[in-house]
N, C-alpha and C. Protein backbone atom coordinates (compact mmCIF):
# COMPACT_ATOMS: atom_id res chain seq x y z
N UNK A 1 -0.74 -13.47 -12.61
CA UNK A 1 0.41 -13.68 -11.74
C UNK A 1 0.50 -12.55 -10.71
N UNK A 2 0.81 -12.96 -9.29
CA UNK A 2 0.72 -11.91 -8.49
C UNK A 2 1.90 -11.50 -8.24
N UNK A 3 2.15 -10.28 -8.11
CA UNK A 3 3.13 -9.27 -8.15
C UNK A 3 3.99 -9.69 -6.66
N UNK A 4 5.21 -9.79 -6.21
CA UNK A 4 5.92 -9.99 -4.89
C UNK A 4 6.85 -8.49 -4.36
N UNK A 5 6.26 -8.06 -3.62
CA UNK A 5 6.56 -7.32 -3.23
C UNK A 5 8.33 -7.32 -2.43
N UNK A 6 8.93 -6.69 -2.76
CA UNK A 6 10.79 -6.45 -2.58
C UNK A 6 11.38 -5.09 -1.90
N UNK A 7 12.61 -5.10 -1.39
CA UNK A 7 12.97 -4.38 -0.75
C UNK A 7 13.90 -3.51 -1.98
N UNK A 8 13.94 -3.83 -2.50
CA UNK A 8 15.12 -3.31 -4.06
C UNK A 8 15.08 -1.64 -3.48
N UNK A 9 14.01 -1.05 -3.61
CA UNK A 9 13.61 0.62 -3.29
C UNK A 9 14.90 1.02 -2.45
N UNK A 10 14.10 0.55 -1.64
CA UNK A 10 15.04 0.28 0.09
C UNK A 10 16.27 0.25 0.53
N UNK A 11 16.75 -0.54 -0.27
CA UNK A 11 18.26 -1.01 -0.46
C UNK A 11 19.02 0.09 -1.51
N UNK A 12 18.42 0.25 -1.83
CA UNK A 12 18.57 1.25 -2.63
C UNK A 12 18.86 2.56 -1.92
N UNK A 13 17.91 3.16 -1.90
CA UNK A 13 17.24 4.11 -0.96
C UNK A 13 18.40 4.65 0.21
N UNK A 14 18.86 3.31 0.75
CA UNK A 14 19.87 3.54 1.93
C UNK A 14 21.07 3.28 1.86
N UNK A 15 21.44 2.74 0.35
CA UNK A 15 22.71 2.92 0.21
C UNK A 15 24.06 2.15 0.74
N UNK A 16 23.02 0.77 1.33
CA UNK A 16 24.04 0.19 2.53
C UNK A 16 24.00 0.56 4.09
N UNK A 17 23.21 1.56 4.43
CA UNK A 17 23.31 1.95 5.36
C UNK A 17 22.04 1.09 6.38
N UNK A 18 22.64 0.73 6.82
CA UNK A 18 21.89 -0.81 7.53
C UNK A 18 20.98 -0.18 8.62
N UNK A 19 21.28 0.81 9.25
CA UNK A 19 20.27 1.22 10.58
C UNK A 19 19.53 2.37 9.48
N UNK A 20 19.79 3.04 8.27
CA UNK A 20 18.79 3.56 7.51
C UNK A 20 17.62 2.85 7.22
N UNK A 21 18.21 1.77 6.73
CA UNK A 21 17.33 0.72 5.81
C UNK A 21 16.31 0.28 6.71
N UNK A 22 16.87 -0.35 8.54
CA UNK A 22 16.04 -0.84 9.65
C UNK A 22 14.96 0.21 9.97
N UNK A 23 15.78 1.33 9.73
CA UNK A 23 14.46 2.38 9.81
C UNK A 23 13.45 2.79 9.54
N UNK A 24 13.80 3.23 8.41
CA UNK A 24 12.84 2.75 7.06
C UNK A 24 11.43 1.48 7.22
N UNK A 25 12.06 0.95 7.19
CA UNK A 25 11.24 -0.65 7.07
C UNK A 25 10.28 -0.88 8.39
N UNK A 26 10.89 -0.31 9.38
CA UNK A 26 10.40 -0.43 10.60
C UNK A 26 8.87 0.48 10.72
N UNK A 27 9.36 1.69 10.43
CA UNK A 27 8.41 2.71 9.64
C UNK A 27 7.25 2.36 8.59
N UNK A 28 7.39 1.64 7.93
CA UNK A 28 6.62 0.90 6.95
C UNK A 28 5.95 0.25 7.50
N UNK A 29 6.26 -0.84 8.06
CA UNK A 29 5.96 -1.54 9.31
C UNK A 29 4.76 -1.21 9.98
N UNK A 30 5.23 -0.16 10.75
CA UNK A 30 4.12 0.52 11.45
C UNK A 30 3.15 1.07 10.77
N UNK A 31 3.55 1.27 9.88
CA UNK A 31 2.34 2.91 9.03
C UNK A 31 1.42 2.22 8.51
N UNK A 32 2.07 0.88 7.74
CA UNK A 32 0.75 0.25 6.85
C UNK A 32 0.09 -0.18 7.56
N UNK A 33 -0.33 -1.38 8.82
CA UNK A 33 -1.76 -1.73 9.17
C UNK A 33 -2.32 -0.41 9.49
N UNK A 34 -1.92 0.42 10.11
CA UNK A 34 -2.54 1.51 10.55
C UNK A 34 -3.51 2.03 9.07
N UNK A 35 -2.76 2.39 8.41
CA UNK A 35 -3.64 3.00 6.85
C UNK A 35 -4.58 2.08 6.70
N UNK A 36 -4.57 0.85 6.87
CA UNK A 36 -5.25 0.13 5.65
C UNK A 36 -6.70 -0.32 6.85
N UNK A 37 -6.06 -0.04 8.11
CA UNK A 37 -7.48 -0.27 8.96
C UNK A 37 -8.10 0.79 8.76
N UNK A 38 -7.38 2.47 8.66
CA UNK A 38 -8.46 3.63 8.72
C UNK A 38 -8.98 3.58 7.03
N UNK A 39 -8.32 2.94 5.91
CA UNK A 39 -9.12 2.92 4.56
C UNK A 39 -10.58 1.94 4.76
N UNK A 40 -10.06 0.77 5.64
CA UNK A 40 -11.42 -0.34 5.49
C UNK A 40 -12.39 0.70 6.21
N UNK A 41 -12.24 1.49 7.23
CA UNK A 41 -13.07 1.87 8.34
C UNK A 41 -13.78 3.11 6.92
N UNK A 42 -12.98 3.96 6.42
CA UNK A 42 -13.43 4.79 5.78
C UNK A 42 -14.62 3.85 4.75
N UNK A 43 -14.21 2.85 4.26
CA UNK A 43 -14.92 2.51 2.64
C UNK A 43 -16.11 1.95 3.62
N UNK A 44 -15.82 1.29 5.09
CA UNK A 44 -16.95 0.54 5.54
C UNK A 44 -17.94 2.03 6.03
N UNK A 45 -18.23 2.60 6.03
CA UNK A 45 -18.55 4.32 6.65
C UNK A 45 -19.21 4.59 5.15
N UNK A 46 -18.40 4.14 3.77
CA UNK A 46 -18.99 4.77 2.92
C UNK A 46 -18.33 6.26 2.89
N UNK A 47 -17.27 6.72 3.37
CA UNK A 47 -16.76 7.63 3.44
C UNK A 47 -15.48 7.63 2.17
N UNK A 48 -16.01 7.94 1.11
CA UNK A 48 -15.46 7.22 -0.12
C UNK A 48 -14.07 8.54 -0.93
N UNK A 49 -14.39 9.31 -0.68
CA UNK A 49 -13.73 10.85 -0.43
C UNK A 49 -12.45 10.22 0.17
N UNK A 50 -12.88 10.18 1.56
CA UNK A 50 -11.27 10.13 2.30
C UNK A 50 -11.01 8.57 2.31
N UNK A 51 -11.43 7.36 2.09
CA UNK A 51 -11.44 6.17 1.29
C UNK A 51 -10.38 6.38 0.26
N UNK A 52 -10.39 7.28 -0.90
CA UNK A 52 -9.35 7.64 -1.91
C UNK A 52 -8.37 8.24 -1.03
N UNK A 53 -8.59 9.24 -0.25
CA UNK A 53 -7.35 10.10 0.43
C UNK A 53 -6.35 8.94 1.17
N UNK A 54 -6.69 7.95 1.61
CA UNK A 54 -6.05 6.76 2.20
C UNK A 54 -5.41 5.89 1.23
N UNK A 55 -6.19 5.39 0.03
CA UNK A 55 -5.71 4.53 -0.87
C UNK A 55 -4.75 5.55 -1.46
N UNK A 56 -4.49 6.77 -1.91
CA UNK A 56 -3.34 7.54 -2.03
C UNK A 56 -2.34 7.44 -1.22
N UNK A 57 -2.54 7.35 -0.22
CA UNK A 57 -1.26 7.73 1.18
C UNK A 57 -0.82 6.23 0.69
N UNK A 58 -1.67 5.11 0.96
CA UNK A 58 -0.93 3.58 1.08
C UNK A 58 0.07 3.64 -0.93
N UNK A 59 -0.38 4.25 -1.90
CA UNK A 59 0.26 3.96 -2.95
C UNK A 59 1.33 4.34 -2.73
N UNK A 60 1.64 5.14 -2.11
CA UNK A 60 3.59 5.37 -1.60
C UNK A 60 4.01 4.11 -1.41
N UNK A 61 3.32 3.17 -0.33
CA UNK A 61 4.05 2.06 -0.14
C UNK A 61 4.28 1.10 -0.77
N UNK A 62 3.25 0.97 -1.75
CA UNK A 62 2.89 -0.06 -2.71
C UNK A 62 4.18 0.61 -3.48
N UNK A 63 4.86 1.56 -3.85
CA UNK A 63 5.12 1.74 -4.95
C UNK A 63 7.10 1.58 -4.57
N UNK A 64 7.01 1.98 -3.29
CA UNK A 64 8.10 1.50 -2.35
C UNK A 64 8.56 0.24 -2.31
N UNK A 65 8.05 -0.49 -2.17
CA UNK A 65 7.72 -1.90 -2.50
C UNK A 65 7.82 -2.72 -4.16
N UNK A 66 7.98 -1.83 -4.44
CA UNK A 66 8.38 -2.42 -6.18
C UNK A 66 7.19 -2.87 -6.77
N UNK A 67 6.03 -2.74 -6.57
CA UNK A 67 5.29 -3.03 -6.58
C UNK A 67 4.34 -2.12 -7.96
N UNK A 68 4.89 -2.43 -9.31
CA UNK A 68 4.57 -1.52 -10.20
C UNK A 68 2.99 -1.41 -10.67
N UNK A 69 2.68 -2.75 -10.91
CA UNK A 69 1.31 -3.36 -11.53
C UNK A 69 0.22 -2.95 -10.21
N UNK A 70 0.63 -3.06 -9.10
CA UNK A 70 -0.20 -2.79 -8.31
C UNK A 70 -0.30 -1.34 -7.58
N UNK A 71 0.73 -0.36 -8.23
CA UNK A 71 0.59 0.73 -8.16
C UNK A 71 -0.79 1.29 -8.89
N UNK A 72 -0.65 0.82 -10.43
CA UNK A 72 -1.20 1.33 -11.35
C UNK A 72 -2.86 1.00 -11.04
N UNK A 73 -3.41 -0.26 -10.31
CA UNK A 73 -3.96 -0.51 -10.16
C UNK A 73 -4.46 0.20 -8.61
N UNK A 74 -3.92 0.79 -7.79
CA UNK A 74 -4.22 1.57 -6.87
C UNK A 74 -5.05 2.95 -7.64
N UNK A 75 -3.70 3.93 -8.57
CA UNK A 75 -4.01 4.06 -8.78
C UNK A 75 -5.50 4.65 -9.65
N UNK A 76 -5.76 3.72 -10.36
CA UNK A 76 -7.18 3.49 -11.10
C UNK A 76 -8.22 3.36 -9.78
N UNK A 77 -8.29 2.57 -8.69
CA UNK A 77 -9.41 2.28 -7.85
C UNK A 77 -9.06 3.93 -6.75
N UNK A 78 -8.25 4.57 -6.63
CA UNK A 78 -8.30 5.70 -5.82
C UNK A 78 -9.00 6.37 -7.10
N UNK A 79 -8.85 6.60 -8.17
CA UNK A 79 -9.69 7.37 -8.94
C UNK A 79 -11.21 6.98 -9.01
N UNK A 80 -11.63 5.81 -9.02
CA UNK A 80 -12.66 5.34 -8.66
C UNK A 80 -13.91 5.58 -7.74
N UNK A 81 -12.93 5.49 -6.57
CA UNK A 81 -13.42 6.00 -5.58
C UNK A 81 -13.93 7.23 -5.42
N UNK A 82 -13.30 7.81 -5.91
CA UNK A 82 -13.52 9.53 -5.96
C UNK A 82 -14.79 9.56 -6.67
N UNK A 83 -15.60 8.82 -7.39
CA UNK A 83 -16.38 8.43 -7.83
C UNK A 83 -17.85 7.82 -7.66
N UNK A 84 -17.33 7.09 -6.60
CA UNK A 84 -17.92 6.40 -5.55
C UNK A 84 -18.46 4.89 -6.53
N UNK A 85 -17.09 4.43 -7.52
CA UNK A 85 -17.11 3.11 -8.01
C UNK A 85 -15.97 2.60 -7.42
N UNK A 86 -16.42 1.20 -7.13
CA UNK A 86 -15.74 0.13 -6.24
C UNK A 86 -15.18 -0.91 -7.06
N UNK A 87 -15.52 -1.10 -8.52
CA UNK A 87 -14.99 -2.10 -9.08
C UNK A 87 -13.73 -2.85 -8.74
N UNK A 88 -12.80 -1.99 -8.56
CA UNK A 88 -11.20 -3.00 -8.18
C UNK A 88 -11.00 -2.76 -6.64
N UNK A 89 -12.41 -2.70 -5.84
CA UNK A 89 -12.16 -2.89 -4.06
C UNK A 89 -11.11 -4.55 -4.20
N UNK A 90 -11.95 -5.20 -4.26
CA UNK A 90 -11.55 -6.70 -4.52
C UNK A 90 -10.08 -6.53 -4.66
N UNK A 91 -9.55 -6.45 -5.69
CA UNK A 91 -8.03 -6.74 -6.39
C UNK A 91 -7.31 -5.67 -5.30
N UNK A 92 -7.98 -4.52 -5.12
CA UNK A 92 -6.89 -3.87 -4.41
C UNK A 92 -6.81 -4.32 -3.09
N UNK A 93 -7.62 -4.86 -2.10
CA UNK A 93 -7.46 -5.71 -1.22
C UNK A 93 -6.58 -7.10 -1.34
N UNK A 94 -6.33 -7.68 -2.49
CA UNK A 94 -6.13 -8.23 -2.59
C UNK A 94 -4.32 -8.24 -2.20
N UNK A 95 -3.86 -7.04 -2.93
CA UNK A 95 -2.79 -6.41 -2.97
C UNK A 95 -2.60 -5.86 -1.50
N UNK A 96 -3.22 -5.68 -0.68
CA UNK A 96 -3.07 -5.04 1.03
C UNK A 96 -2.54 -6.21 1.50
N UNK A 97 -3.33 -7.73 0.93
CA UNK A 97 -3.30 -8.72 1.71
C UNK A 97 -1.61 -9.13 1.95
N UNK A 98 -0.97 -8.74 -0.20
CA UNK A 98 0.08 -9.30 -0.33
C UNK A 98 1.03 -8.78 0.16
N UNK A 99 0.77 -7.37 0.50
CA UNK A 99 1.78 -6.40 1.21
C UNK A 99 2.23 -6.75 2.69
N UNK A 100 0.85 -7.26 2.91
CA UNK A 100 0.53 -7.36 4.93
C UNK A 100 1.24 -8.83 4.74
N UNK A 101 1.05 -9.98 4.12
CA UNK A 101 2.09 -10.75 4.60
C UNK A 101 3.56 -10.87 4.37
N UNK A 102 4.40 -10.01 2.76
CA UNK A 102 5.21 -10.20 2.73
C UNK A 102 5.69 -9.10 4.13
N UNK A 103 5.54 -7.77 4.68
CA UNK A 103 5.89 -7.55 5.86
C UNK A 103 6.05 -8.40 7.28
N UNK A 104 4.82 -9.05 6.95
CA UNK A 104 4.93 -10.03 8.25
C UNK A 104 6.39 -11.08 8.26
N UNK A 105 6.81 -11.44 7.24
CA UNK A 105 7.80 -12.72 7.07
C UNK A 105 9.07 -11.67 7.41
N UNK A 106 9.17 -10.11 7.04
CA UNK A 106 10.78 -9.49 7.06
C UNK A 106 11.11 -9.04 8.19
């Protein structure tokens, strides 16, 4: 079952404060395609070092996102990497994908 990514953090986070929250989100917004094009560019480079240093930065968001199972699973594949094993490239893309569209719909 795939995990749905939520604003709960967020709402949280801001307390009601509606131009916090727009902020926030807006921010998110922006930051993630940016990360997740310089992670593909890194893993496609084989640059597997800063490949992890990226899949770290994006687990903030994932984890922002309520997004527990796919933390843990970041996680594990940033340790991986450091490694230079790819086993959960797949699943954790998979999880970019689910992130990149539930942003697209908010």
């Amino acid at each position: 079952m795939k995990e749905t990514p939520n604003l709960n953090y967020i709402q949280k986070l801001s307390g009601g404060d509606k131009s916090f929250h727009d902020k926030l989100l807006g921010i998110i917004k922006m930051e993630f395609p940016q990360e997740v094009e310089v992670y593909q560019m890194n893993l496609r480079l084989k640059k597997f070092e800063l490949a992890a240093d990226n899949v770290h930065k994006l687990k903030h968001k994932i984890s922002i996102l309520g997004l527990e199972e796919s933390y843990q699973i970041a996680e594990d594949y940033e340790n991986g990497l450091r490694e230079q094993e790819l086993v959960l490239e797949q699943e954790f893309g998979n999880i970019l994908l689910n992130i990149s569209e539930f942003l697209n719909t908010i």
